[in-house]
Every structure is written in C-alpha cells, then in structure tokens.
C-alpha atoms as a PDB file:
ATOM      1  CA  UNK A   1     135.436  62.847  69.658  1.00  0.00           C
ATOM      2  CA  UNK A   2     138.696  62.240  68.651  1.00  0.00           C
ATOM      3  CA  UNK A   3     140.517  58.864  70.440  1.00  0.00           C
ATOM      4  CA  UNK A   4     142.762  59.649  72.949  1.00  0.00           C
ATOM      5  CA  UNK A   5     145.624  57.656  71.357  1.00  0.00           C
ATOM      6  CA  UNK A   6     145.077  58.425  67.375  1.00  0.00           C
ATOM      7  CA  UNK A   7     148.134  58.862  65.839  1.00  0.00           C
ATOM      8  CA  UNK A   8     150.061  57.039  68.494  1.00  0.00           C
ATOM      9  CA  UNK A   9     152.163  53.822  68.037  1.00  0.00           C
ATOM     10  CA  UNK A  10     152.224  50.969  70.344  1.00  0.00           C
ATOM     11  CA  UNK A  11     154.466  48.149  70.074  1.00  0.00           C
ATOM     12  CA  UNK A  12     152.915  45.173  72.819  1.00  0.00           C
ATOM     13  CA  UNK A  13     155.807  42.893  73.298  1.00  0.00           C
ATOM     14  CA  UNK A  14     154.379  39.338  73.898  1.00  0.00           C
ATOM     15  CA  UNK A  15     150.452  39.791  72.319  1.00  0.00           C
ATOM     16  CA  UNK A  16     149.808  36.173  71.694  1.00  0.00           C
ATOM     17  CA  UNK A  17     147.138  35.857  74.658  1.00  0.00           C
ATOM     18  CA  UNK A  18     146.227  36.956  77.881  1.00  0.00           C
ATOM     19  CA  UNK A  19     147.037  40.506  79.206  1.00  0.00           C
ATOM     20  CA  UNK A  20     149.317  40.913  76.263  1.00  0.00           C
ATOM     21  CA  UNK A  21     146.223  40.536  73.708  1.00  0.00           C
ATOM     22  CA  UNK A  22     143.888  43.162  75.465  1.00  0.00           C
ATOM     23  CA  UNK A  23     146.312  45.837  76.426  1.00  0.00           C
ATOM     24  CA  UNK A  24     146.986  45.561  72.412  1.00  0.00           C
ATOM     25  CA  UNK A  25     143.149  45.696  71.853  1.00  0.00           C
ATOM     26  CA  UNK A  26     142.609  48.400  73.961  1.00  0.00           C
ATOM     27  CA  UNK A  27     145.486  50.649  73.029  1.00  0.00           C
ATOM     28  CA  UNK A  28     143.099  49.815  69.023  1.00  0.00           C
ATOM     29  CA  UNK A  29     140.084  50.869  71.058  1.00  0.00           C
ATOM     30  CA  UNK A  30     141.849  54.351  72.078  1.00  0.00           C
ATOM     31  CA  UNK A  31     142.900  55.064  68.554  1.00  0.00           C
ATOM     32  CA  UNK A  32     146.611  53.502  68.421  1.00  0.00           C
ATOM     33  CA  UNK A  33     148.278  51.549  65.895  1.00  0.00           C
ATOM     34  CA  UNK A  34     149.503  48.360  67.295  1.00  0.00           C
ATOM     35  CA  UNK A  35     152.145  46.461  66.374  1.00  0.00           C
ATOM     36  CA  UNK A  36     151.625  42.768  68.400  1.00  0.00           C
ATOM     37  CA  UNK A  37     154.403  40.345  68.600  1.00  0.00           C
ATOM     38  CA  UNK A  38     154.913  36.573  69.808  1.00  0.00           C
ATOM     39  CA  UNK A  39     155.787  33.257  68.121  1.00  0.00           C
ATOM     40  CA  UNK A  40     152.569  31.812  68.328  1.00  0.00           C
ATOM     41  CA  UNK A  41     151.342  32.530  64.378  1.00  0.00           C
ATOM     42  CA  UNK A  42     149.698  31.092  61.839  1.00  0.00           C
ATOM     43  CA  UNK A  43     152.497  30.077  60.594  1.00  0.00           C
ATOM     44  CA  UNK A  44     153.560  27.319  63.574  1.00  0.00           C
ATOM     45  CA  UNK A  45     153.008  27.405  67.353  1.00  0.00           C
ATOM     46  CA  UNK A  46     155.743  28.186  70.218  1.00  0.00           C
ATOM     47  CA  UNK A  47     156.567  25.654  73.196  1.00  0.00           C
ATOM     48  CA  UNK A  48     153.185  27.109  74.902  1.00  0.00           C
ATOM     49  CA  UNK A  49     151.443  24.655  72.112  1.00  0.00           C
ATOM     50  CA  UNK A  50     148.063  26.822  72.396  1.00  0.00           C
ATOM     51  CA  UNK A  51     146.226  27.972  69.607  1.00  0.00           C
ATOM     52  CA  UNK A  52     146.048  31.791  70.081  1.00  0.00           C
ATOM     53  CA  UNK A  53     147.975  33.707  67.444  1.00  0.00           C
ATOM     54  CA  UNK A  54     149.364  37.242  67.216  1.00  0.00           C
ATOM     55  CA  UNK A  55     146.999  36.953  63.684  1.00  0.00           C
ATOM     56  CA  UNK A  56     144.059  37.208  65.729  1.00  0.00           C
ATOM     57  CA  UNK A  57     145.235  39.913  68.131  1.00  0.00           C
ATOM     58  CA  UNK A  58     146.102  41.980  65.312  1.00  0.00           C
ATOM     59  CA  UNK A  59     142.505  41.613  63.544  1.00  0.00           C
ATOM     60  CA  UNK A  60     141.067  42.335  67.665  1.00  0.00           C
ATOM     61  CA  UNK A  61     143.019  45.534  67.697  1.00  0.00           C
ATOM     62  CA  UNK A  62     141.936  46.659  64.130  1.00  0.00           C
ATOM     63  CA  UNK A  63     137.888  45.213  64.902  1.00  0.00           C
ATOM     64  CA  UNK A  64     138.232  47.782  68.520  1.00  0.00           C
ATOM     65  CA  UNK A  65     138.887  50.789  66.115  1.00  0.00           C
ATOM     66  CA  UNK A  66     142.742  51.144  65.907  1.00  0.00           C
ATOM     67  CA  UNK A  67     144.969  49.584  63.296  1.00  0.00           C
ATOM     68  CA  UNK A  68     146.680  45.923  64.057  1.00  0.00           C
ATOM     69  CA  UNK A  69     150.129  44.748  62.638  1.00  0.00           C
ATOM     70  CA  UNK A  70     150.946  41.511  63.290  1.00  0.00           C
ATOM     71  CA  UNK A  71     154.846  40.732  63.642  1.00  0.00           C
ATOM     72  CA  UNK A  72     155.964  37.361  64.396  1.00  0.00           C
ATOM     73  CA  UNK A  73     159.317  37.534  66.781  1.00  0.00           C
ATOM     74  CA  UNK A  74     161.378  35.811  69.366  1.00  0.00           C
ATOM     75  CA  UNK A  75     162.309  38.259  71.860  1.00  0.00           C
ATOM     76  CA  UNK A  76     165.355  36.347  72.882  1.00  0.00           C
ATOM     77  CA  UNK A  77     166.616  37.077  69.609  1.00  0.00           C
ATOM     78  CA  UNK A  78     168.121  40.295  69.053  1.00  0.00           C
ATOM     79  CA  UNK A  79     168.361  40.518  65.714  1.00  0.00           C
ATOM     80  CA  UNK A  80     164.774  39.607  65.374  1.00  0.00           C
ATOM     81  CA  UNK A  81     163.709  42.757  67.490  1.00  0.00           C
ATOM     82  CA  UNK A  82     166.346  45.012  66.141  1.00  0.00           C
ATOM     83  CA  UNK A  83     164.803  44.137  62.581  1.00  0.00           C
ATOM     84  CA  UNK A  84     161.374  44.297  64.209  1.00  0.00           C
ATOM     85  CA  UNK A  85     162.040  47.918  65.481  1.00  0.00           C
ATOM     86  CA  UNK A  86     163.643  49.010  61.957  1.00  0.00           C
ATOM     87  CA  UNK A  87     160.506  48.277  60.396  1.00  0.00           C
ATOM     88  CA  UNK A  88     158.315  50.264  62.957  1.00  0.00           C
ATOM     89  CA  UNK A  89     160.682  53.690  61.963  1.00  0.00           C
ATOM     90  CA  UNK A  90     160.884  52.890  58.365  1.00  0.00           C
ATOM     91  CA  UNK A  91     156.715  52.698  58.429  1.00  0.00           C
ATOM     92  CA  UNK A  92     156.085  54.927  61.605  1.00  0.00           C
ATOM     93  CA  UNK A  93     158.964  57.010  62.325  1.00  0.00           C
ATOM     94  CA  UNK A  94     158.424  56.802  65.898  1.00  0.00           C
ATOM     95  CA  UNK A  95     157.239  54.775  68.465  1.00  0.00           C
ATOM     96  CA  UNK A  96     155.127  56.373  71.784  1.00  0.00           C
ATOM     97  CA  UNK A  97     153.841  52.784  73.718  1.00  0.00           C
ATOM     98  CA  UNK A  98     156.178  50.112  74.274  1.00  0.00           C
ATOM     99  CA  UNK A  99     154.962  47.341  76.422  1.00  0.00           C
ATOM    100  CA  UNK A 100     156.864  44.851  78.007  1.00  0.00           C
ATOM    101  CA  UNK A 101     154.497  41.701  78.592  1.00  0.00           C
ATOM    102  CA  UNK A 102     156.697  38.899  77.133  1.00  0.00           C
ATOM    103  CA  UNK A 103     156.682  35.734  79.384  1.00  0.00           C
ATOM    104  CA  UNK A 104     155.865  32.466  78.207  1.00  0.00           C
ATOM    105  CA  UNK A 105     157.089  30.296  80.982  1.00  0.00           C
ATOM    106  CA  UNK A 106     154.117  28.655  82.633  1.00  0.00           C
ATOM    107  CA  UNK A 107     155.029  24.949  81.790  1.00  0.00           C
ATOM    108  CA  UNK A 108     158.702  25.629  82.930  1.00  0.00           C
ATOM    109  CA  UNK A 109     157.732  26.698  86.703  1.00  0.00           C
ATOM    110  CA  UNK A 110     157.929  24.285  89.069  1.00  0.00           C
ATOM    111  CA  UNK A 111     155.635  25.433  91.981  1.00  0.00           C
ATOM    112  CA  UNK A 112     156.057  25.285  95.834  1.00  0.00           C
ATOM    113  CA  UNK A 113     159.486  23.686  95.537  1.00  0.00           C
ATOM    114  CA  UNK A 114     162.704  24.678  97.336  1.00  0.00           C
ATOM    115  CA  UNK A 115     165.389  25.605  94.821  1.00  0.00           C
ATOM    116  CA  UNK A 116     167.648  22.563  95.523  1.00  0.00           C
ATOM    117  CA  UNK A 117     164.545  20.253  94.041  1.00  0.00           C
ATOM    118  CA  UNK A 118     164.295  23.283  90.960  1.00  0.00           C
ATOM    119  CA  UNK A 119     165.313  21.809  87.318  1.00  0.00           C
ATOM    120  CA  UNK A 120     167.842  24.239  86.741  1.00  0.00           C
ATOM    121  CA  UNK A 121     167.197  24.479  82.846  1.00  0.00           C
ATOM    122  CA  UNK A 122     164.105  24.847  82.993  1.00  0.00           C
ATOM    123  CA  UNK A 123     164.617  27.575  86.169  1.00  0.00           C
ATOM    124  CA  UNK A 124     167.351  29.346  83.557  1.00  0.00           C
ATOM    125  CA  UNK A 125     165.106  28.928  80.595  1.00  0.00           C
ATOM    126  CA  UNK A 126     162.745  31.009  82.667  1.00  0.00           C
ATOM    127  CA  UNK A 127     164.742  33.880  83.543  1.00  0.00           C
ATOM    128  CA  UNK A 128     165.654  34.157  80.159  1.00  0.00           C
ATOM    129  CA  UNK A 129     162.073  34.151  79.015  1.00  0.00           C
ATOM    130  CA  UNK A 130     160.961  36.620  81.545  1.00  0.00           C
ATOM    131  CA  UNK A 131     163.848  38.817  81.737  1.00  0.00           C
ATOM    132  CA  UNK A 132     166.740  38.877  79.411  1.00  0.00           C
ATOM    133  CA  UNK A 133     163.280  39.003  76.659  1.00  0.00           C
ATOM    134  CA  UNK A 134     162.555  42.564  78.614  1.00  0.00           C
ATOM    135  CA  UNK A 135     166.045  44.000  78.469  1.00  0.00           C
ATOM    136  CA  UNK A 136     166.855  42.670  74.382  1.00  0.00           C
ATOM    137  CA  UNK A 137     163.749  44.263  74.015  1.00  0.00           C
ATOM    138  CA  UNK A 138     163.944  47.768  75.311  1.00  0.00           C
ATOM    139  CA  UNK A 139     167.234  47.805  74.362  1.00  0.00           C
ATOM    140  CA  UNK A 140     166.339  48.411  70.473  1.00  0.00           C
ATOM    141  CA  UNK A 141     163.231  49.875  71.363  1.00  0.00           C
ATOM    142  CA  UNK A 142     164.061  52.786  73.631  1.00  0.00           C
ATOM    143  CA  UNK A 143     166.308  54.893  71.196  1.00  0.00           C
ATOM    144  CA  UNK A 144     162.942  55.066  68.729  1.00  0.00           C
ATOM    145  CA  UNK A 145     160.657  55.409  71.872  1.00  0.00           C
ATOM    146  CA  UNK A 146     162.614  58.821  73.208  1.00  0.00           C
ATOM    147  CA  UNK A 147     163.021  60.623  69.775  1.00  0.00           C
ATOM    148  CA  UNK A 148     159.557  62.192  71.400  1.00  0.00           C
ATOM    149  CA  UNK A 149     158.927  63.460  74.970  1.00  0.00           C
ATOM    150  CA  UNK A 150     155.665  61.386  76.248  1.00  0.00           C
ATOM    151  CA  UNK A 151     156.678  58.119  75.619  1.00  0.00           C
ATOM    152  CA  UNK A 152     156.142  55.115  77.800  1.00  0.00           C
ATOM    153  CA  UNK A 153     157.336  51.999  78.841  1.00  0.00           C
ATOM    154  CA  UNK A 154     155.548  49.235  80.915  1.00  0.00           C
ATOM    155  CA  UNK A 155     156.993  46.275  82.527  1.00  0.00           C
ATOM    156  CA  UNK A 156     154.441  43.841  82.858  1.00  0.00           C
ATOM    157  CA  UNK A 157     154.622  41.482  85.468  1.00  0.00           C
ATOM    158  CA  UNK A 158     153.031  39.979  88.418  1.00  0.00           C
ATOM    159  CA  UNK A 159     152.636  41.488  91.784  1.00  0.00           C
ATOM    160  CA  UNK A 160     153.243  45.440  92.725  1.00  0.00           C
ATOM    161  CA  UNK A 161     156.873  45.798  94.877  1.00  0.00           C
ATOM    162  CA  UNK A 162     154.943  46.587  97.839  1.00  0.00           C
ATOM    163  CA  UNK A 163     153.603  42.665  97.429  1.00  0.00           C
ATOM    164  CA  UNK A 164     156.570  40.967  96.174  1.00  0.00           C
ATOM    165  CA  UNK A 165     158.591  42.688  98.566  1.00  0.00           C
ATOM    166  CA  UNK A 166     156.668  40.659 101.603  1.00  0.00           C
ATOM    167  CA  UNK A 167     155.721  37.688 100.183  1.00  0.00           C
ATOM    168  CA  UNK A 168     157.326  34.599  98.630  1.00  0.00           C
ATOM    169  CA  UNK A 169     156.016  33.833  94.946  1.00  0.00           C
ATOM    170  CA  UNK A 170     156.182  30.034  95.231  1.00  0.00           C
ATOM    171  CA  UNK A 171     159.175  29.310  93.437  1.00  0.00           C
ATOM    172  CA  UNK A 172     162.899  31.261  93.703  1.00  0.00           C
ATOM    173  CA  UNK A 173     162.782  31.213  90.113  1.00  0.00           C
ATOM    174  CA  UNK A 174     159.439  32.589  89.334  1.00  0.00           C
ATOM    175  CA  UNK A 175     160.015  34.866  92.448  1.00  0.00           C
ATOM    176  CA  UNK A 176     162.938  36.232  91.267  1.00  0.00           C
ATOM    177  CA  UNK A 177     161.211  37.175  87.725  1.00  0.00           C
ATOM    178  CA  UNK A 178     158.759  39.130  88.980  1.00  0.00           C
ATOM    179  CA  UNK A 179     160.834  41.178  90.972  1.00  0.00           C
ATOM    180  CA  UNK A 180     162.814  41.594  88.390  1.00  0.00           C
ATOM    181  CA  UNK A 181     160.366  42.811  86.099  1.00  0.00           C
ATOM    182  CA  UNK A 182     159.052  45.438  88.826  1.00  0.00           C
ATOM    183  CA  UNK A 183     163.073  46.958  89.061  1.00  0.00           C
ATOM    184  CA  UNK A 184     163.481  47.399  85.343  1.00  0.00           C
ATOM    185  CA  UNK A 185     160.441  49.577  85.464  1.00  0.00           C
ATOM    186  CA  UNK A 186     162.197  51.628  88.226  1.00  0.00           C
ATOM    187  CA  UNK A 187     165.820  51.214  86.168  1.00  0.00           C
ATOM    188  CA  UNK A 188     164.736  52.335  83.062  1.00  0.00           C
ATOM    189  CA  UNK A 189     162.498  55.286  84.318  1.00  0.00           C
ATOM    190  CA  UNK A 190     165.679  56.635  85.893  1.00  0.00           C
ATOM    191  CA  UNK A 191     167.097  56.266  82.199  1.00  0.00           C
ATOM    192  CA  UNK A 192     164.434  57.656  80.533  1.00  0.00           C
ATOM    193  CA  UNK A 193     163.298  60.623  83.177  1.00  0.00           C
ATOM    194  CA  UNK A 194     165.940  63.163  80.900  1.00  0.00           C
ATOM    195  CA  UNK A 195     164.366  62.825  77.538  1.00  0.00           C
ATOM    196  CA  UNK A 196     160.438  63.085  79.100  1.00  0.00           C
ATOM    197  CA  UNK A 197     159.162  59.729  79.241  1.00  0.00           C
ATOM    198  CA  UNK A 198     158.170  57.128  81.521  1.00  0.00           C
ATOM    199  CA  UNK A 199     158.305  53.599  83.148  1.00  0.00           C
ATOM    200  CA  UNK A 200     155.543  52.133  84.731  1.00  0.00           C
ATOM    201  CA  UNK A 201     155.740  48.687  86.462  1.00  0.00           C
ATOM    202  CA  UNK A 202     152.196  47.272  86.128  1.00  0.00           C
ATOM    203  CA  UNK A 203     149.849  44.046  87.343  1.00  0.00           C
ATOM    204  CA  UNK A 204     146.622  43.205  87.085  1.00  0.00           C
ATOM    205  CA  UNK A 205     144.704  40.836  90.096  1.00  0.00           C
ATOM    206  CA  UNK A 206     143.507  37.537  89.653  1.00  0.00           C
ATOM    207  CA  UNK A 207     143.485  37.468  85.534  1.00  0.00           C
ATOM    208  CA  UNK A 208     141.167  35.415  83.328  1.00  0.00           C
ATOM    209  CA  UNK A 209     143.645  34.618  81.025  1.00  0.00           C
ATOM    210  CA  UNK A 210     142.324  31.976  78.471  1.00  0.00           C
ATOM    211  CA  UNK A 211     144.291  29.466  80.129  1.00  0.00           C
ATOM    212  CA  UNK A 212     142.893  30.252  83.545  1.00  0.00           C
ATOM    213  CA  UNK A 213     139.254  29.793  82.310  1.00  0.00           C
ATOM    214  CA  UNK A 214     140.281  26.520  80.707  1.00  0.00           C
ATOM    215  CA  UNK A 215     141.497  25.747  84.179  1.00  0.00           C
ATOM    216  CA  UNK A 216     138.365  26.527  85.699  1.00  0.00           C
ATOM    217  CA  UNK A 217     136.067  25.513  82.974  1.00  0.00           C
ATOM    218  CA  UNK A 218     134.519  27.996  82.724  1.00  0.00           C
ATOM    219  CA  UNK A 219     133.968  30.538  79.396  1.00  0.00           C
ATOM    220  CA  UNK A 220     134.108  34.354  80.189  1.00  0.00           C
ATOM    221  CA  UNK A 221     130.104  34.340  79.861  1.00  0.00           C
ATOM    222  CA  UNK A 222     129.827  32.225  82.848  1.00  0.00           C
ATOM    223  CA  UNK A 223     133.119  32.879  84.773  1.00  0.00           C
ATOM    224  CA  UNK A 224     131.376  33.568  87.830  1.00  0.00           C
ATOM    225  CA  UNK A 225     130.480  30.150  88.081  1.00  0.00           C
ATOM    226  CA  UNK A 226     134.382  29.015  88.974  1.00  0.00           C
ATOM    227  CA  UNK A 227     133.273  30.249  92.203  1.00  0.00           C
ATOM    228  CA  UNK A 228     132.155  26.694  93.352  1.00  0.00           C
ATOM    229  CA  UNK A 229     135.607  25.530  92.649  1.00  0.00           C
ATOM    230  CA  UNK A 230     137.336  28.471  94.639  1.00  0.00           C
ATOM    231  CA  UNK A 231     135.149  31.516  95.579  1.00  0.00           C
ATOM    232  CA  UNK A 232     137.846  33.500  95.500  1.00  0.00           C
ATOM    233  CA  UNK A 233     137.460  33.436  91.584  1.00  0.00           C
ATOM    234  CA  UNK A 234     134.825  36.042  92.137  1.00  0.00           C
ATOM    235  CA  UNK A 235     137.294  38.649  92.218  1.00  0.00           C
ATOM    236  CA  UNK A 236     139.389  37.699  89.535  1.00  0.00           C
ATOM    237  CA  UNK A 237     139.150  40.354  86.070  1.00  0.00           C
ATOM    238  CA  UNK A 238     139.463  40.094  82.490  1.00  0.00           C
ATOM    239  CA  UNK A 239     142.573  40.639  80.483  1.00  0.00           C
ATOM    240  CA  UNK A 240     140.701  43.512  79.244  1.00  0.00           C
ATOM    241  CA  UNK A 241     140.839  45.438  82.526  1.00  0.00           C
ATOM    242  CA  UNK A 242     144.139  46.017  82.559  1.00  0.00           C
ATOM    243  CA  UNK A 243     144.563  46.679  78.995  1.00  0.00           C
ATOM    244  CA  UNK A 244     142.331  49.775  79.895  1.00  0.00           C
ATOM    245  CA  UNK A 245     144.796  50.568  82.734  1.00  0.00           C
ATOM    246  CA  UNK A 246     147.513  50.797  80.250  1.00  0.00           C
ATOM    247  CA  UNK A 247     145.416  52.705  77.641  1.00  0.00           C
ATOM    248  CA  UNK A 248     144.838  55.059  80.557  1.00  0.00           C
ATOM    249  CA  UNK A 249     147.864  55.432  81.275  1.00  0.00           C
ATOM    250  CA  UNK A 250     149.194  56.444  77.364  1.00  0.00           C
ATOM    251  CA  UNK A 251     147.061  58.974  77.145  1.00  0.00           C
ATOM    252  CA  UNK A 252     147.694  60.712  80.485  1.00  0.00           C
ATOM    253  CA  UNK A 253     148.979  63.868  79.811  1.00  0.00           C
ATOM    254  CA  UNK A 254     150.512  63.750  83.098  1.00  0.00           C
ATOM    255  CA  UNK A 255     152.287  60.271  82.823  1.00  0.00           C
ATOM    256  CA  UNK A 256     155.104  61.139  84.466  1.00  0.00           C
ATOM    257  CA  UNK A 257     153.739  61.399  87.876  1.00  0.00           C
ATOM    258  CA  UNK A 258     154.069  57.444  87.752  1.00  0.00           C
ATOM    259  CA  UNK A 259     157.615  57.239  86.624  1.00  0.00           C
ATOM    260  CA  UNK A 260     159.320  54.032  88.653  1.00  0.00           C
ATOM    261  CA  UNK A 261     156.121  53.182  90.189  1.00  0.00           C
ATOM    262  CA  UNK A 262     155.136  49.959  90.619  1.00  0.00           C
ATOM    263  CA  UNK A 263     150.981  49.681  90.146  1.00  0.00           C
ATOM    264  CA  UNK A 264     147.994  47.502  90.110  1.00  0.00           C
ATOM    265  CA  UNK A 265     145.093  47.885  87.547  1.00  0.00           C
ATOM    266  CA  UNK A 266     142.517  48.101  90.315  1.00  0.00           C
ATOM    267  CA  UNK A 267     144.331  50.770  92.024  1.00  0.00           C
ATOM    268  CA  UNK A 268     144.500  52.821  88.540  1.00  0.00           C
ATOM    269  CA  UNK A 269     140.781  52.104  87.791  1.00  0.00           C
ATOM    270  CA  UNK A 270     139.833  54.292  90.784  1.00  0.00           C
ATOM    271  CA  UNK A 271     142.562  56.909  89.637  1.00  0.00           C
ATOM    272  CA  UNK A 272     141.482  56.944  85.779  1.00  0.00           C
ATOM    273  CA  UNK A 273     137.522  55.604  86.499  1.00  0.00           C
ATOM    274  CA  UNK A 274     137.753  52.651  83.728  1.00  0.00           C
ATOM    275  CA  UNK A 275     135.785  49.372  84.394  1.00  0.00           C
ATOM    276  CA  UNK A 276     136.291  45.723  83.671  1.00  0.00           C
ATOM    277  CA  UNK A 277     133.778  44.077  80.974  1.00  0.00           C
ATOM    278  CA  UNK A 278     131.091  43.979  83.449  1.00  0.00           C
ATOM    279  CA  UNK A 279     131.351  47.886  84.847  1.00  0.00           C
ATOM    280  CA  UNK A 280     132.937  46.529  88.181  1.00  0.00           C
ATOM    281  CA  UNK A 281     136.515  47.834  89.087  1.00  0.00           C
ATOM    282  CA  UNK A 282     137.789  44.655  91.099  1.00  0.00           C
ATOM    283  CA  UNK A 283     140.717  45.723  93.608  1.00  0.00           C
ATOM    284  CA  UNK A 284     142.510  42.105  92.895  1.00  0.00           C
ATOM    285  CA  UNK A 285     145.379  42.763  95.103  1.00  0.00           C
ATOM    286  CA  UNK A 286     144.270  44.590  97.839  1.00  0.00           C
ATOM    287  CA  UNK A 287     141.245  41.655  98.494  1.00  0.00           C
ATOM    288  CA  UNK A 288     144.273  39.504  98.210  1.00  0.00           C
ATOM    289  CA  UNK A 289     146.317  41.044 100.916  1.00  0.00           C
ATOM    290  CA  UNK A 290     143.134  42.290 102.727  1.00  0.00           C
ATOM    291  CA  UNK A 291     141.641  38.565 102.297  1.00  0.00           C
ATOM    292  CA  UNK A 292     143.125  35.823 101.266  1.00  0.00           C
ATOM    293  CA  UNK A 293     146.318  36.554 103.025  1.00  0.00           C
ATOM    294  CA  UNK A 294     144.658  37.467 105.950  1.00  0.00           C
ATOM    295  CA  UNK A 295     142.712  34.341 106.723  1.00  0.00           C
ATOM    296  CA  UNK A 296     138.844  36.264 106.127  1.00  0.00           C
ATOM    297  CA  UNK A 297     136.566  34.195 104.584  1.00  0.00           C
ATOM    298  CA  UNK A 298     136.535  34.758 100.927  1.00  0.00           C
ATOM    299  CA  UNK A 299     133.576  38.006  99.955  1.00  0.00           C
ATOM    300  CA  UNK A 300     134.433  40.396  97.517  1.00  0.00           C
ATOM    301  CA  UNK A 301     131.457  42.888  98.714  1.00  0.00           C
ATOM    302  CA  UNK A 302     133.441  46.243  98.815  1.00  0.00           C
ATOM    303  CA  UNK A 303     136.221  44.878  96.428  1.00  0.00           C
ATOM    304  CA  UNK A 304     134.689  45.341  93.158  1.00  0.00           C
END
C-alpha cells in the first residue's frame, strides 16, 4: 500500500526531543518528508544543555520510512525561518504539515509561585520561547503552506481549552503560554478556513519525554516501573502516541472538521484507532480530570 502521507512535506518546528521528535518520526513512518528544526545539533547545544539533536531526529524519520532533513534554526529569529522556509520551496515547492511544537522553556519556569515572587526575565524569556517562536514561525510558513488546499497547522501545547480554561497551570507565566498556544490554533484556523486548510490545537497526556524518564529513572522498557514513585505514571504515553495523532490527522481527508479545535491525543486515538507503543490508547486527560483532579485513588483500568 501506498503511505498515507507520500509525497507530502512536513516542516516540525522544535524536533530536538520529546513530542517534537516523534510527531517528525511518525509523519517518516506515513510516507512524509520531514524537515526537523531546533538548536540542539551536532554542531553545539542550546540553553536546554541535553544531548538530543535534530541530527538524530532526522536519521529517526528517514530509519521509519520517510525522508529526514535536518535544519538547524532559532525560531526567535526571523530571518533564520524566513531562510529556512525559502529553502523548503526552492527544494519542495510546497509545504502541506507545519507543526508548531517549539518550546524550550523548562529550566525558566518557576513552579507554584505567585507572579509577584516570578523572575520576570526569565517569565518574558518564556513567552517569547513559547509564543512569539509560534507566530515568527507561521508567519513565513503559512504563505507556502496555503499555495494548496489540505494543508495543516498544529499548535502544540499543553492542555485542551476545555482544561486550561478551569484550571490554573502552576505558574501565570507558563499558564498564560499554554493558553496561548490553544488560541493561535483557533486564530489562525479562522485565517486559513478561505484557502482550505486547517488549525488544530493539540496535547498529548502525561508524556514520556526523555527528560521525564530521566526524572523517573526509568528507560521506556521499564517505564511502568515509575509507578512506585507516583502510580499515576501508569497512565502516562510515549512521545510516539501523539506523533500518530498528528500523522492521523495529515492524512484525514476530512481535516477540516477539526478546524479551531482544541484536542487531546487520547481523544483522537478512539476517533482515528492508532495505539501507543504498547497497543494501549491511554485517555491522559480525561483520567486526569476524571482522577487525579477528582480525589479517586489513582487506577487506570478503563483509561487505557
């Protein structure tokens, strides 16, 4: 069979690691060519200091059966992403997939403080990273992206509106990021509705981003044993489950039907009928709201 996404272009925004890295894998695995940006390279590290490059994404995405182009950028740098989009028309001449997952701010957040304790820099430097990153971004990107009816855009963030919209995200900063993130989904799909393509805000559940299993200890062979340090863990997913919700969701035909929505991956799994590594489809945020926020005693039975 021919892949759903063969002939498609993809340009992941923010690739490095976590849900970035296996969205761009699994657009490969569909048949895309992926173009996966960062600063983390080869070449030198960004202010995360970890050791995943965009290098190694690109080689994941081309090893999962698509093709992977590595593209080293700072998204807070326009003239880096204009460039960056210049090459994708000179080689491509279009661009179907863009995906916004640039963040980068974990060591800036300062958690469960009120804003008047905040370091404002480092509060500002995160906005920046998690927003203004977003907007530069689309802004070159979208002119290439509608040249073709079918084209999509996804925010990625952290939370669905529904969640954000009730619940505090433990810092006004990071709060006001992720909500963010979920209205330029809805913004831009009210841009883009007139030339046939879509926005889609997107989050996965509890993610086992390489950093989280470091956190845990734990490898993604043995996750399930971060349970005895919260058993909540049990319902967390890998990056690579909502890289299949955002495959999915490129090679929907019918696409638009989510224009301005804000999703989960869980709730698309049961839409679409992909499955995490392990053939489970984890419903991360409705355990959480279901669960954890209502004071049950953590069991995922029915939740995954």
């Amino acid at each position: 069979m021919t892949p759903p996404l063969e002939g498609k272009i993809a340009l992941v925004a923010g690739a490095t690691r976590g849900a970035g890295r296996q969205i761009a894998v699994q657009l490969g695995a569909a048949g895309a060519t992926v173009y996966a940006t960062g600063r983390s390279s080869r070449a030198g590290r960004s202010e995360m200091d970890r050791p995943e490059t965009i290098e190694e994404t690109a080689e994941l995405v081309t090893a999962a059966g698509g093709t992977g182009i590595a593209v080293r950028v700072d998204h807070l740098v326009p003239e880096q992403v204009r460039d960056l989009v210049a090459r994708i028309d000179a080689e491509q001449g279009r661009l179907d997939v863009l995906v916004n997952d640039i963040w980068g701010a974990d060591p800036l957040v300062t958690w469960e403080k009120p804003v008047w304790e905040q370091p404002l820099d480092a509060g500002f430097r995160t906005l920046r990273l998690a927003v203004d990153t977003h907007i530069i971004t689309s802004h070159f990107a979208l002119p290439l992206l509608i040249r073709n009816p079918g084209g999509l855009v996804v925010e990625m963030g952290d939370g669905t509106k529904a969640y954000n919209d009730n619940n505090y995200r433990l810092s006004v900063f990071y709060d006001l990021a992720k909500v963010s993130v979920n209205r330029l989904a809805f913004s831009q799909a009210h841009e883009l509705k007139p030339h046939g393509c879509a926005a889609v805000a997107l989050t996965p559940g509890w993610i086992r981003s390489e950093a989280m299993l470091e956190h845990f200890g734990v490898t993604e062979d043995n996750w399930r044993d971060g349970a005895a340090t919260d058993p909540n863990f049990l319902i967390s997913e890998s990056p690579a489950f909502v890289g299949r919700a955002v495959a999915a969701l490129a090679a929907d035909e019918d696409k638009a039907r989510w224009n301005g929505k804000s999703v989960d991956a869980g709730s698309l799994s049961k839409v679409y009928g992909f499955t995490d590594l392990d053939g489970s489809q984890p419903e991360g945020f409705r355990y959480i709201v279901e669960v954890v926020d209502g004071g049950k005693p953590s069991d995922v039975t029915g939740y995954r």
